[in-house]
PDB file of N, CA and C in Angstrom:
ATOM      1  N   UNK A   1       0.832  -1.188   0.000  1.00  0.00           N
ATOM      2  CA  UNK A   1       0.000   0.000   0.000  1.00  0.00           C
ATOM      3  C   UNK A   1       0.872   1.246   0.000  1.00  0.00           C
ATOM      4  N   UNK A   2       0.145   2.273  -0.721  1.00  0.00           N
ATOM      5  CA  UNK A   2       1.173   3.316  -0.561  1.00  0.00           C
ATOM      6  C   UNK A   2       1.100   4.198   0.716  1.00  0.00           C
ATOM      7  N   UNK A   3       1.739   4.798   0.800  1.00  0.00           N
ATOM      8  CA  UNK A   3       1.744   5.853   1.919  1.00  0.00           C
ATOM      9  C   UNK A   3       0.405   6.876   1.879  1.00  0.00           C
ATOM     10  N   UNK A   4       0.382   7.530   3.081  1.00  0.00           N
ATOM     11  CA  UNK A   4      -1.165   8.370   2.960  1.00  0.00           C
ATOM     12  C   UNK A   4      -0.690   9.517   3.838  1.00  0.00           C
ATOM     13  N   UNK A   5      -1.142  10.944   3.646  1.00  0.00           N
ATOM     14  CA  UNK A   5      -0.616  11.932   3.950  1.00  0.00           C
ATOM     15  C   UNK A   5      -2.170  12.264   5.126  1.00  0.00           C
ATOM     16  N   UNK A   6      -2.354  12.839   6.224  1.00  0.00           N
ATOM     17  CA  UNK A   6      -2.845  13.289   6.957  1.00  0.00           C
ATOM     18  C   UNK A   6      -2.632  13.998   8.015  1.00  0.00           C
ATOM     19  N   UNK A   7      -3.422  14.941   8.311  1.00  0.00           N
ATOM     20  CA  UNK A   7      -3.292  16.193   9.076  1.00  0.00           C
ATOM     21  C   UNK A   7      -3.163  15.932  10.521  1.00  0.00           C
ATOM     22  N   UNK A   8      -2.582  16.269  11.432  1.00  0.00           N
ATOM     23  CA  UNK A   8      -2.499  15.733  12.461  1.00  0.00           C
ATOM     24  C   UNK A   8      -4.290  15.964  13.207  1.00  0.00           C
ATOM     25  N   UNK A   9      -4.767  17.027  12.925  1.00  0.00           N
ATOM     26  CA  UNK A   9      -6.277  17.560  13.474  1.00  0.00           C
ATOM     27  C   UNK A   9      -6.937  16.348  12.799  1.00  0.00           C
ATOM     28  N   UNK A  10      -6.687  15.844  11.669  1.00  0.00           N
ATOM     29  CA  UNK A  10      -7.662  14.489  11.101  1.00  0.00           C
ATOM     30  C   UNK A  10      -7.078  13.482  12.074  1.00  0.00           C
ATOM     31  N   UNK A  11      -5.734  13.112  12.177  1.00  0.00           N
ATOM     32  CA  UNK A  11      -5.371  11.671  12.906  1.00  0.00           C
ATOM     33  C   UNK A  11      -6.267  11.645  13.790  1.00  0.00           C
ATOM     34  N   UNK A  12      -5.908  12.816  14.404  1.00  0.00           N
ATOM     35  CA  UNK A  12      -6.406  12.653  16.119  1.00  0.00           C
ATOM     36  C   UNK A  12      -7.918  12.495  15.789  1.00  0.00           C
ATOM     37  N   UNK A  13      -8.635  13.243  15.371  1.00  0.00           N
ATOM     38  CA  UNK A  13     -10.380  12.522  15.336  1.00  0.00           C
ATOM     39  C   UNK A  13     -10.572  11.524  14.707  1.00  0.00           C
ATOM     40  N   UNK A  14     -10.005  10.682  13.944  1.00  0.00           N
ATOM     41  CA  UNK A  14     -10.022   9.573  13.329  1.00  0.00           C
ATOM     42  C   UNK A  14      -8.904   8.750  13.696  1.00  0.00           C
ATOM     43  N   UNK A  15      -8.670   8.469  14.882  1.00  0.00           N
ATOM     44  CA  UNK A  15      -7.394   7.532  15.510  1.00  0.00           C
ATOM     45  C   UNK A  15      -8.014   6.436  15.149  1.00  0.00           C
ATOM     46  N   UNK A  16      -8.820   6.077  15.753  1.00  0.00           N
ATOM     47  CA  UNK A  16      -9.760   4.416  15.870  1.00  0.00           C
ATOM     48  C   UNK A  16      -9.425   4.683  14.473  1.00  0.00           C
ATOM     49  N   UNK A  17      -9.917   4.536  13.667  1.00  0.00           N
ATOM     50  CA  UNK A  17      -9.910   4.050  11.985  1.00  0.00           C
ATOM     51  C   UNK A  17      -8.691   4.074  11.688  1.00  0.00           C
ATOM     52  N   UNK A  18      -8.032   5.041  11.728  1.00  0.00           N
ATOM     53  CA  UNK A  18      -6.392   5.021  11.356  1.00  0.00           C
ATOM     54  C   UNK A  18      -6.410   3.853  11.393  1.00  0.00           C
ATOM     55  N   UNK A  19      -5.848   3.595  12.855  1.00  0.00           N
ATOM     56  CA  UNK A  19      -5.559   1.962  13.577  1.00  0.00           C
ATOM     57  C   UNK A  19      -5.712   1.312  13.004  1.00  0.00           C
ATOM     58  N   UNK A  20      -7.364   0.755  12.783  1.00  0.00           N
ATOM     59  CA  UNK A  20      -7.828   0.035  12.109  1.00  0.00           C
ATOM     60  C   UNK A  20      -6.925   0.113  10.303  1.00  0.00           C
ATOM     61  N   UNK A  21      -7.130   0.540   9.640  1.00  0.00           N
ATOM     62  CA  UNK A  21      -6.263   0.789   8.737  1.00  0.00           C
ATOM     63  C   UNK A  21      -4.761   0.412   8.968  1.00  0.00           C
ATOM     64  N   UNK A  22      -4.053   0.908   9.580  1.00  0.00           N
ATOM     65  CA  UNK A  22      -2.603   0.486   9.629  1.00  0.00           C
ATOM     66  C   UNK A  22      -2.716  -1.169  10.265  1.00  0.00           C
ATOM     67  N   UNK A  23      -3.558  -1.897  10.898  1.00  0.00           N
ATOM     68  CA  UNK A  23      -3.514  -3.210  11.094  1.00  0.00           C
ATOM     69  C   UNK A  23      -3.694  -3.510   9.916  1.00  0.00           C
ATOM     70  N   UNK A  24      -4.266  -3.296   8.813  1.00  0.00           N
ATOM     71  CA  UNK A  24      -4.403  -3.935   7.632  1.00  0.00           C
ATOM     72  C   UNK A  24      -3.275  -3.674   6.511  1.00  0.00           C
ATOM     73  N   UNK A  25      -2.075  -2.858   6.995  1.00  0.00           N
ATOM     74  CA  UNK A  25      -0.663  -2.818   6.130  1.00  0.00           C
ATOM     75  C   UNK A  25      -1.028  -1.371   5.632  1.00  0.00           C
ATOM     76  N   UNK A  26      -1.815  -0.466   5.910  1.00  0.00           N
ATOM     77  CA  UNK A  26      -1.814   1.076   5.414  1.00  0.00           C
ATOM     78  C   UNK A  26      -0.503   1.734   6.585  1.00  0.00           C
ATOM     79  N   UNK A  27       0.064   2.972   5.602  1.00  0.00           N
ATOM     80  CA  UNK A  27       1.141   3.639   6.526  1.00  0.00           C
ATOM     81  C   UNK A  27       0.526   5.226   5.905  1.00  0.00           C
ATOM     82  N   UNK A  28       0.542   6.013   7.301  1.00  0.00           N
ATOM     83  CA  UNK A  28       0.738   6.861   7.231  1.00  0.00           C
ATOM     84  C   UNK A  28       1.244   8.122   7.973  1.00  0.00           C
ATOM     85  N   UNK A  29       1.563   9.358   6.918  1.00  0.00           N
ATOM     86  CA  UNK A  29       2.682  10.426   6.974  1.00  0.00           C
ATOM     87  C   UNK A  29       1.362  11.623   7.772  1.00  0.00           C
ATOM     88  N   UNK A  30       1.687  12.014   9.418  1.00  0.00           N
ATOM     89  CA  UNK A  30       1.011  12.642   9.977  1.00  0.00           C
ATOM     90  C   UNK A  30       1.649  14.058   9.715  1.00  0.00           C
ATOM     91  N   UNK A  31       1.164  15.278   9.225  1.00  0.00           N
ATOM     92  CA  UNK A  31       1.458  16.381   8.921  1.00  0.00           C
ATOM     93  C   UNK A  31       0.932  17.788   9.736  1.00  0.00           C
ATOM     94  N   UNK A  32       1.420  18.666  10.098  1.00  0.00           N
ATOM     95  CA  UNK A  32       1.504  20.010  11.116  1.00  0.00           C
ATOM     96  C   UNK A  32       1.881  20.855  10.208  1.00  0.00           C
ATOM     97  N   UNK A  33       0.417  21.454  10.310  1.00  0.00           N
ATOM     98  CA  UNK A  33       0.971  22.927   9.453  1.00  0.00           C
ATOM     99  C   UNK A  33       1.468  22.317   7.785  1.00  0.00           C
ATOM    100  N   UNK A  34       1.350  21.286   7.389  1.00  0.00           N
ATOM    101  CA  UNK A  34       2.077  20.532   5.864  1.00  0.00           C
ATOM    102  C   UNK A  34       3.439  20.397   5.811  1.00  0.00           C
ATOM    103  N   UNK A  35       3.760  20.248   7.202  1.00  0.00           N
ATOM    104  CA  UNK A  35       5.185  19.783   7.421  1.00  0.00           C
ATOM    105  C   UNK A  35       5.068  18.175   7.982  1.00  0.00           C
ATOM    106  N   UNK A  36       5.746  17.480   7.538  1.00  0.00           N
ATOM    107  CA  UNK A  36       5.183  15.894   7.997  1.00  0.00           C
ATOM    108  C   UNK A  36       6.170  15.969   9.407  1.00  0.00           C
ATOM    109  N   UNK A  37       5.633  15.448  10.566  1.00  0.00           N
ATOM    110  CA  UNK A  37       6.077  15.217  11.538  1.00  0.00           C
ATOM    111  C   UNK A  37       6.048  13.835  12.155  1.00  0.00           C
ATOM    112  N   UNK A  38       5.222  12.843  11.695  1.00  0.00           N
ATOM    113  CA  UNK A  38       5.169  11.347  11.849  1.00  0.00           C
ATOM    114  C   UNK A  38       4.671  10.960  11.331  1.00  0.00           C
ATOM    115  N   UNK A  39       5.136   9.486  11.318  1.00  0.00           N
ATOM    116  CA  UNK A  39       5.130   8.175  10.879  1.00  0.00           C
ATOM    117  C   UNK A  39       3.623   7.126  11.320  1.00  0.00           C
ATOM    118  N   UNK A  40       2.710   7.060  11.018  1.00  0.00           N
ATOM    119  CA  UNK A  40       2.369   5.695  11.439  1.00  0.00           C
ATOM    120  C   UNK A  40       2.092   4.618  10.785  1.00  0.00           C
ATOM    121  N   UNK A  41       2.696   3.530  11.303  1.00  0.00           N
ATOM    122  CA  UNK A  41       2.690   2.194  10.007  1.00  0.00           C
ATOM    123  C   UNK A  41       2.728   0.627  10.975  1.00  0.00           C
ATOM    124  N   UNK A  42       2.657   0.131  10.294  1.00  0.00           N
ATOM    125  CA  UNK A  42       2.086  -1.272  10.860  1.00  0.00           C
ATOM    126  C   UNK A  42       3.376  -1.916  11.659  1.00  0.00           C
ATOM    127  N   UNK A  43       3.896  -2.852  12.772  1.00  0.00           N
ATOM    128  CA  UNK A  43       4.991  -2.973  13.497  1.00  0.00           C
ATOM    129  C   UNK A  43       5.188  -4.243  12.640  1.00  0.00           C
ATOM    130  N   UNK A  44       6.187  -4.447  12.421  1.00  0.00           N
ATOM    131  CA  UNK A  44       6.700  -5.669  11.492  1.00  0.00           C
ATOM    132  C   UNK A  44       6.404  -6.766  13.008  1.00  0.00           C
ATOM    133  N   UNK A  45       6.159  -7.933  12.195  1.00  0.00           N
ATOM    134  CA  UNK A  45       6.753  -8.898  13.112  1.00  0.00           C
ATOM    135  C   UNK A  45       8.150  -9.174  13.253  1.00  0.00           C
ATOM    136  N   UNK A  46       8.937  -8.925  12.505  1.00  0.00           N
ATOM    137  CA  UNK A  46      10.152  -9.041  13.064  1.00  0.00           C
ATOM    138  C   UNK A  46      10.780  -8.155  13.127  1.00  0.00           C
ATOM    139  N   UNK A  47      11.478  -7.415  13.871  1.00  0.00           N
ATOM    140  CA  UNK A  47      12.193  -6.199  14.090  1.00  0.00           C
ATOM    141  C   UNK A  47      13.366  -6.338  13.239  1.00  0.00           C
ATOM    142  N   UNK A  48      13.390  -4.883  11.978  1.00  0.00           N
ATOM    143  CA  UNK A  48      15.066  -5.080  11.526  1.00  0.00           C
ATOM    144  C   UNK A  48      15.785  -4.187  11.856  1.00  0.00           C
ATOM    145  N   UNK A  49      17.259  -4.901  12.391  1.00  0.00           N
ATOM    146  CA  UNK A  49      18.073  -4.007  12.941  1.00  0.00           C
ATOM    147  C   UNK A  49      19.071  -3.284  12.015  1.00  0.00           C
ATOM    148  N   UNK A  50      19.526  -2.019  12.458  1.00  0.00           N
ATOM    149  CA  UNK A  50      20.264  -1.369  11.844  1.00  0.00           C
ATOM    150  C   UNK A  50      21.678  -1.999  11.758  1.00  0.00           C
ATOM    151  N   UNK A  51      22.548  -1.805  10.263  1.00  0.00           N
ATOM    152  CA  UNK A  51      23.547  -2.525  10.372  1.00  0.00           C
ATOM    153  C   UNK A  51      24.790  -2.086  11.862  1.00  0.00           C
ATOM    154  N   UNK A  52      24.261  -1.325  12.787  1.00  0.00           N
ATOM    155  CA  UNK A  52      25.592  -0.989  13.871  1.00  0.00           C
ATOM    156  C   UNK A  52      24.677  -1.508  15.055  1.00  0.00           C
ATOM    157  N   UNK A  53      23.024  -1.676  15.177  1.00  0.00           N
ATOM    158  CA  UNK A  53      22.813  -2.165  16.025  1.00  0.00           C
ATOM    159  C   UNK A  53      22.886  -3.869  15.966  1.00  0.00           C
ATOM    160  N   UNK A  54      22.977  -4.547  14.587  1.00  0.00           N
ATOM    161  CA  UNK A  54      23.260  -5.860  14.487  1.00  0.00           C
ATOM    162  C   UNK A  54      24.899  -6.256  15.393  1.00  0.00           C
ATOM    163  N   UNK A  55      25.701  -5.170  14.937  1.00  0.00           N
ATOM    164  CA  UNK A  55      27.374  -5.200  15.269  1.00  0.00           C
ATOM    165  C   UNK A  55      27.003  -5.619  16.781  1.00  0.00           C
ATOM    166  N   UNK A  56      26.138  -4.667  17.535  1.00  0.00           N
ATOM    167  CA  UNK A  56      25.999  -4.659  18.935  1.00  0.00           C
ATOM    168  C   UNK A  56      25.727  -5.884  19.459  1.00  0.00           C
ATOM    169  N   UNK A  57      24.541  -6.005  18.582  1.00  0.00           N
ATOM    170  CA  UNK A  57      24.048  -7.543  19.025  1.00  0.00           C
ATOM    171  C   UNK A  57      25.073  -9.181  18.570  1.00  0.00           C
ATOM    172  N   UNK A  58      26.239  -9.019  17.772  1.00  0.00           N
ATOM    173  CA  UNK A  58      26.835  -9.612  17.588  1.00  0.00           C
ATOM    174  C   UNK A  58      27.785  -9.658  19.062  1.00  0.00           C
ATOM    175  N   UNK A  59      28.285  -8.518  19.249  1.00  0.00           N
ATOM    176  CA  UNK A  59      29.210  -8.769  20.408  1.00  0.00           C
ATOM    177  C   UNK A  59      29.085  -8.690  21.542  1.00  0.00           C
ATOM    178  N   UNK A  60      27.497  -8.562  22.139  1.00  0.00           N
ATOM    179  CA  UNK A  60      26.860  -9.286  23.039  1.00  0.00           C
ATOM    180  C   UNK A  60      26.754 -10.296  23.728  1.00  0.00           C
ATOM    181  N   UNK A  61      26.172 -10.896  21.658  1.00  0.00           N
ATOM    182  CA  UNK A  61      25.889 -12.443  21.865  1.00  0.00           C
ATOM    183  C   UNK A  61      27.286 -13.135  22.433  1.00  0.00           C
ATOM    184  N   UNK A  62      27.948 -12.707  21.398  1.00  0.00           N
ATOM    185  CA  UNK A  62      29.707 -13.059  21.833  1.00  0.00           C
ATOM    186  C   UNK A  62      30.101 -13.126  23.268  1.00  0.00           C
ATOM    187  N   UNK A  63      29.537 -12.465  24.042  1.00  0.00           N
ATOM    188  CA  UNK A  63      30.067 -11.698  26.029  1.00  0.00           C
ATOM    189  C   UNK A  63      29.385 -12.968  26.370  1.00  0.00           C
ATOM    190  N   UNK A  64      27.911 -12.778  26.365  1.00  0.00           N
ATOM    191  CA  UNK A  64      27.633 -13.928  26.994  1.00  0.00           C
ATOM    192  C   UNK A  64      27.566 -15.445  26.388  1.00  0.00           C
ATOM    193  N   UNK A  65      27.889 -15.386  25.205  1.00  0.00           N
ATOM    194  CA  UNK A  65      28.736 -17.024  24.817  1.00  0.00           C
ATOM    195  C   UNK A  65      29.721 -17.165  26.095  1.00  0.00           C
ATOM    196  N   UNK A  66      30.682 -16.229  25.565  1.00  0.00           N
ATOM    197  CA  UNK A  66      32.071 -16.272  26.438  1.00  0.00           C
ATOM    198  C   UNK A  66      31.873 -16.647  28.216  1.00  0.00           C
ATOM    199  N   UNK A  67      31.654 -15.328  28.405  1.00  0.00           N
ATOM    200  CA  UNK A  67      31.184 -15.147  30.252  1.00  0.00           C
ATOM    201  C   UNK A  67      32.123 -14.676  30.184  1.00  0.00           C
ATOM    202  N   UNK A  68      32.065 -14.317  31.406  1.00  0.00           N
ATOM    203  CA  UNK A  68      33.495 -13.591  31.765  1.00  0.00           C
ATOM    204  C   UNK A  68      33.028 -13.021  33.653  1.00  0.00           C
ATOM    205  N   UNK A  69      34.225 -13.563  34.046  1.00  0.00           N
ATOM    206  CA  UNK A  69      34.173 -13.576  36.005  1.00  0.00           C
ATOM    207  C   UNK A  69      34.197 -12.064  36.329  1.00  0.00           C
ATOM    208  N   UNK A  70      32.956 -12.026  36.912  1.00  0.00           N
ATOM    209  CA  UNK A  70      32.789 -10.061  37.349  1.00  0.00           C
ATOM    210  C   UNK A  70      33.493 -10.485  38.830  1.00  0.00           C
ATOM    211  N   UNK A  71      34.015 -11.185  39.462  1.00  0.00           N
ATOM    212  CA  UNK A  71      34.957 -10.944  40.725  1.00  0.00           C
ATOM    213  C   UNK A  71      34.132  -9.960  41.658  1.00  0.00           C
ATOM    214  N   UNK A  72      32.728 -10.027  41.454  1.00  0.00           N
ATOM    215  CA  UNK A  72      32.251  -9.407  42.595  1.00  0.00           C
ATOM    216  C   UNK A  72      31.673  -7.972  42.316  1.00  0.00           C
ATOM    217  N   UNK A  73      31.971  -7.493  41.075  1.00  0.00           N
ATOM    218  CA  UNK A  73      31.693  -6.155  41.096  1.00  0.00           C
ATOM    219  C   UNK A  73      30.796  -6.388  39.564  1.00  0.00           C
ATOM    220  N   UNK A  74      30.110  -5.274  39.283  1.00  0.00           N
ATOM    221  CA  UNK A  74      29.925  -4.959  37.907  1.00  0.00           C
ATOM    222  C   UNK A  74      30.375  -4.624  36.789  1.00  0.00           C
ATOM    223  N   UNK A  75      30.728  -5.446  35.561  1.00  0.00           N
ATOM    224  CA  UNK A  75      31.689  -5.265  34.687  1.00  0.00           C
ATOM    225  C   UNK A  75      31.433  -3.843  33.957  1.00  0.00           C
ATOM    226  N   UNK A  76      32.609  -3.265  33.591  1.00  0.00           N
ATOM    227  CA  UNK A  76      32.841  -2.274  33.506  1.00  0.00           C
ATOM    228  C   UNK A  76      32.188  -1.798  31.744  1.00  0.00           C
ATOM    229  N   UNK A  77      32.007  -0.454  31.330  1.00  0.00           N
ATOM    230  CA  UNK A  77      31.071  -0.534  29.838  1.00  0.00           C
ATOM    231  C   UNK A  77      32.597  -1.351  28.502  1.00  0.00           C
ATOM    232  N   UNK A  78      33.708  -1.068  28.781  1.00  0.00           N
ATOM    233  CA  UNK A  78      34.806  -1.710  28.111  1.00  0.00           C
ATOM    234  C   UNK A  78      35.057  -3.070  28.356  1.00  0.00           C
ATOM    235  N   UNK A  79      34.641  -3.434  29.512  1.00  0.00           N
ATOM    236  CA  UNK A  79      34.640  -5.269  29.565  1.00  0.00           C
ATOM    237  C   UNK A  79      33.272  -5.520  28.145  1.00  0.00           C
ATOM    238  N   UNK A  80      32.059  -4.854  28.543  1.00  0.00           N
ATOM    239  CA  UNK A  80      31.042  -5.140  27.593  1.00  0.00           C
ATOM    240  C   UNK A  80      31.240  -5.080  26.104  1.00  0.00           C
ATOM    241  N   UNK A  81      31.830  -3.924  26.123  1.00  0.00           N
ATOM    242  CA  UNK A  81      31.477  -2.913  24.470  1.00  0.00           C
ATOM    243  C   UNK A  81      33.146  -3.299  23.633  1.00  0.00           C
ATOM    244  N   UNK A  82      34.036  -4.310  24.529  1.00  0.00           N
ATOM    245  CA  UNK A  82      35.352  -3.876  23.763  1.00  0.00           C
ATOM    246  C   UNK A  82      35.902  -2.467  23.545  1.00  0.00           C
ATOM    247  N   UNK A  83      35.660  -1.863  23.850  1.00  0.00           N
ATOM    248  CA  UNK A  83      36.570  -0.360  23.555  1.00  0.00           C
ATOM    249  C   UNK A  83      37.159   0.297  24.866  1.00  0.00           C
TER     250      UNK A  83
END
């Protein structure tokens, strides 16, 4: 579906339908004054990550593959993040 342009004074009195609409794969561009200020569109079922938040989640996964002995304290953001 393509995108749909609406006024923010329309969203808001027509929320319920929006809704209804964006559950069915409609997206639309909420506009102020004819400046677009948001987004509303349907939530994927699967979340896609950005290629630097994938990196993150790679070397995460990596920490806790690994483990690593906190000796009692809380590991530090460079034990986590490598840097």
């Amino acid at each position: 579906m393509d995108e749909k342009t609406i006024s923010l004074r329309d969203a808001n009195q027509q929320f319920a339908e929006i809704v209804r609409q964006v559950e069915s794969g409609q997206t639309y561009i909420v506009t102020r004054r004819g400046e677009p200020v948001a987004r509303i569109e349907p939530v994927s079922k699967k979340r896609k990550l950005t290629p630097a938040q994938e990196a993150a989640w790679k070397r995460v996964r990596r920490v806790m593959e690994k483990g690593f002995d906190l000796g009692g304290k809380a590991p530090s953001r460079k034990d986590i993040h490598g840097r």
